[in-house]
Structures are given as C-alpha cells and as structure tokens.
C-alpha atoms as a PDB file:
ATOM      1  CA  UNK A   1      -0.622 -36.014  39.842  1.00  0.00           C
ATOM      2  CA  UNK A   2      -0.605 -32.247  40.078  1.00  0.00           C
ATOM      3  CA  UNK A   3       2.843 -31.797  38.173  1.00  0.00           C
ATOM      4  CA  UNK A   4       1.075 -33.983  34.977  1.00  0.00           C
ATOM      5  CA  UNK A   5      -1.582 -32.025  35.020  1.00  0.00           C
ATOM      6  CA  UNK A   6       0.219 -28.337  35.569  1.00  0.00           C
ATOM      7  CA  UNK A   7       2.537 -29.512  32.487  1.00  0.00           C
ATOM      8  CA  UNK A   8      -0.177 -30.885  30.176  1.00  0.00           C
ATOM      9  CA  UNK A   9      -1.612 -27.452  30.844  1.00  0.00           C
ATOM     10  CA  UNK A  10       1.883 -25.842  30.000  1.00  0.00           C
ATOM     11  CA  UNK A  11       1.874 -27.790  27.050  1.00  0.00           C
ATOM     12  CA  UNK A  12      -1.690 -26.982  26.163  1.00  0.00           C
ATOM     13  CA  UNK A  13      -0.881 -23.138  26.087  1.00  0.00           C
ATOM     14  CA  UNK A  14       2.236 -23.248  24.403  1.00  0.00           C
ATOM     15  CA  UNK A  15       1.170 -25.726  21.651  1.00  0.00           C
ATOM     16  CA  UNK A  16      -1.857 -22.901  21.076  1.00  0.00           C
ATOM     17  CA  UNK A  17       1.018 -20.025  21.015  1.00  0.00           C
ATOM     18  CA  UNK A  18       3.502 -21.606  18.949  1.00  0.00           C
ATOM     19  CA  UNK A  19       0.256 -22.336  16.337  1.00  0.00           C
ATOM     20  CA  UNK A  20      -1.246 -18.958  16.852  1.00  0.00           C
ATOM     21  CA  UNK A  21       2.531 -17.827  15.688  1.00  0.00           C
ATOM     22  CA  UNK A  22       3.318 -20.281  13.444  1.00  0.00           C
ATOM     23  CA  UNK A  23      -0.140 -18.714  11.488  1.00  0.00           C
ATOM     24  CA  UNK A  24       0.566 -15.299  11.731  1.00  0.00           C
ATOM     25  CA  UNK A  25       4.082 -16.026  10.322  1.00  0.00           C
ATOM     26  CA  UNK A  26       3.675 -18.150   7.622  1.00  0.00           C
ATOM     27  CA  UNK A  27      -0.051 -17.583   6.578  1.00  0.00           C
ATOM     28  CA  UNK A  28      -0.581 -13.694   7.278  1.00  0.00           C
ATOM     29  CA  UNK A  29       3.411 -12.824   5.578  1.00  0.00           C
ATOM     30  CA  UNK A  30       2.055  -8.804   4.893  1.00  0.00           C
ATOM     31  CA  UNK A  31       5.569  -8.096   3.740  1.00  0.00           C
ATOM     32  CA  UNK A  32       5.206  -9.873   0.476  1.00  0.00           C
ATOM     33  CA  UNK A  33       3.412  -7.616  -1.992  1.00  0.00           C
ATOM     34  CA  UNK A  34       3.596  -8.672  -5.308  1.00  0.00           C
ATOM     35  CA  UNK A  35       2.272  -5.372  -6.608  1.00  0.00           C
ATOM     36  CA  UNK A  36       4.943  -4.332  -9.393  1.00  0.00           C
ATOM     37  CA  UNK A  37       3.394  -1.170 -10.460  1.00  0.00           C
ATOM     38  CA  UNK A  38       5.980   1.689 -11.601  1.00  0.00           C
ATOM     39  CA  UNK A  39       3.244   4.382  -9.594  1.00  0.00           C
ATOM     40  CA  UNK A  40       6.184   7.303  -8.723  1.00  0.00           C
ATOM     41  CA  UNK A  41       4.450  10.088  -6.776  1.00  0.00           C
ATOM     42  CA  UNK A  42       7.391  11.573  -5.356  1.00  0.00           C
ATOM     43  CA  UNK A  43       9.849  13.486  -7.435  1.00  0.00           C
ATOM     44  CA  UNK A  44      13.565  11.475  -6.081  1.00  0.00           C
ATOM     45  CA  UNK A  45      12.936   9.144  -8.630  1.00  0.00           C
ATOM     46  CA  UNK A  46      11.940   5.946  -6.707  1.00  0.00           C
ATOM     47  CA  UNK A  47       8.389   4.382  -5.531  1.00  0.00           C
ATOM     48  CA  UNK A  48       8.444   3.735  -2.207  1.00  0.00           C
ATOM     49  CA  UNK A  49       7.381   7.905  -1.310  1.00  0.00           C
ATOM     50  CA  UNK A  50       9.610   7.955   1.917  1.00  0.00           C
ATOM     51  CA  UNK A  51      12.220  10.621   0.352  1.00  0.00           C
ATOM     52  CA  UNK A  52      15.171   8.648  -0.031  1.00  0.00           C
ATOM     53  CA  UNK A  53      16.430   7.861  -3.484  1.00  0.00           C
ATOM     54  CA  UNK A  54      17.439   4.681  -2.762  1.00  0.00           C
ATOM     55  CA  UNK A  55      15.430   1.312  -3.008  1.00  0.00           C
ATOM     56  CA  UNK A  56      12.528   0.075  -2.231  1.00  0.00           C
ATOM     57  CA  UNK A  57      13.529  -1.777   0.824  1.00  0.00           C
ATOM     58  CA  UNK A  58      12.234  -1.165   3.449  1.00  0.00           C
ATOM     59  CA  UNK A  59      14.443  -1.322   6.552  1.00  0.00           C
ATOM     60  CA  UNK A  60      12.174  -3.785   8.697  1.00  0.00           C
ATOM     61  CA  UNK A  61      12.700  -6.709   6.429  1.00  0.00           C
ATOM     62  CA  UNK A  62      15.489  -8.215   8.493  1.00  0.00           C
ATOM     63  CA  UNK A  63      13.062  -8.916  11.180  1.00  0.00           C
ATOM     64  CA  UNK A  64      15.031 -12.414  12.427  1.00  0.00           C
ATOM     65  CA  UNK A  65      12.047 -14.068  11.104  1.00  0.00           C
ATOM     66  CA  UNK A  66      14.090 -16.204   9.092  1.00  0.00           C
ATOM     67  CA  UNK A  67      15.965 -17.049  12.156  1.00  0.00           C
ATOM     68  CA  UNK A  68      12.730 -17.468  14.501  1.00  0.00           C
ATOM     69  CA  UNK A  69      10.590 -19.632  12.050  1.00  0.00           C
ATOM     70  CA  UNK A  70      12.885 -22.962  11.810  1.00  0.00           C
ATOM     71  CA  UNK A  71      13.445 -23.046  16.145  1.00  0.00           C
ATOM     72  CA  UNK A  72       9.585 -22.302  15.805  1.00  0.00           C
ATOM     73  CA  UNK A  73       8.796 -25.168  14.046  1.00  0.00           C
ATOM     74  CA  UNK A  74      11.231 -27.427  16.045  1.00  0.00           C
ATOM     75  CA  UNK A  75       9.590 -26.842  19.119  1.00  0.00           C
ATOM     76  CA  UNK A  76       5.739 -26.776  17.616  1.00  0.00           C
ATOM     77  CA  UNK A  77       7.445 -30.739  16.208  1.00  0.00           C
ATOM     78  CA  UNK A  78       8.228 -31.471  20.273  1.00  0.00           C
ATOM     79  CA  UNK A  79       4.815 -30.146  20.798  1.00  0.00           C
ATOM     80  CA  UNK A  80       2.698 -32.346  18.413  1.00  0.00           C
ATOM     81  CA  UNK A  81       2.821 -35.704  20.259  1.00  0.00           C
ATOM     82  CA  UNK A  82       2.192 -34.163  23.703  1.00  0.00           C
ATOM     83  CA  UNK A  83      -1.543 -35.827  22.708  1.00  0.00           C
ATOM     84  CA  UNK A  84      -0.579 -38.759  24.319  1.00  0.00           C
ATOM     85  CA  UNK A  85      -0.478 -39.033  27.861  1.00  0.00           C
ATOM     86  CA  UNK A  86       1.886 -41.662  28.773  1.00  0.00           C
ATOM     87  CA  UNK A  87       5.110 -39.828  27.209  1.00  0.00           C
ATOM     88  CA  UNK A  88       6.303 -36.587  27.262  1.00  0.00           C
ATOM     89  CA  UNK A  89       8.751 -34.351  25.531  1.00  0.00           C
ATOM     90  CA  UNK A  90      12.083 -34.294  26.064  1.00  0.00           C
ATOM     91  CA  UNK A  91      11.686 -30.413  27.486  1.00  0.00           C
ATOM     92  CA  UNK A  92      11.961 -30.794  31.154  1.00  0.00           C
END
C-alpha cells in the first residue's frame, strides 16, 4: 500500500514536470521571431549586431530540442492514463 501510493506520487510530479516542459517548449518557443526588418546598425553588413559578417544564426539554435520534444511527448503519452488506479504504466 505504501509503494502505490509513493508511485502515484512519482507519477503525480513527473506528469506536472513533463507538462510544465512540454509548455515552455512548445507554447513559450522565444527563438521564433518573425520580425523581418532589414534594421543594420552595425557597419559588417549583417543584422544580427554581434560583429561577425556572417548570418543571422545564432549559434544556440541546435539546442537538441528537436531531439528532446518527441521522447517528451512519449513519456507525457505513458503519463496520461496514470488517472486510473487499477493499471499502471509500463515504467517500472
């Protein structure tokens, strides 16, 4: 009776992580400006003002988010139906 209860609360706080990330990845994306404006205050000819004359990527992009969301959503699938009490996951 202990163990169901210490892994419905296991599954409680990790259902309420893998939302709380699941929103701050797909809802809160900063990354995506769509802000096309030609504004050049720096004189190397490009827009993004760090010095480089190169583009306007910036190097933080490849962030393994692409990687992280899909095994994200997987387990935040597993975690859905923990709501009922008489099955469990297949996680232990």
């Amino acid at each position: 009776m202990i163990i169901d209860s210490l892994k419905r609360a296991v599954f409680f706080f990790l259902r309420k992580i893998f939302k709380c990330l699941h929103f701050e990845l797909v809802c809160h994306d900063d990354d995506n400006d769509t802000d096309d404006d030609d504004n050049d205050d720096d004189d190397d000819g490009d827009s993004d003002d760090d010095g480089d004359s190169g583009d306007d990527d910036d190097s933080d992009d490849d962030d393994g988010t692409a990687m992280l969301l899909p095994a994200l959503l997987t387990v935040h699938e597993l975690l859905v139906d923990f709501d009922d009490t008489t099955s469990y996951p297949l996680l232990w």
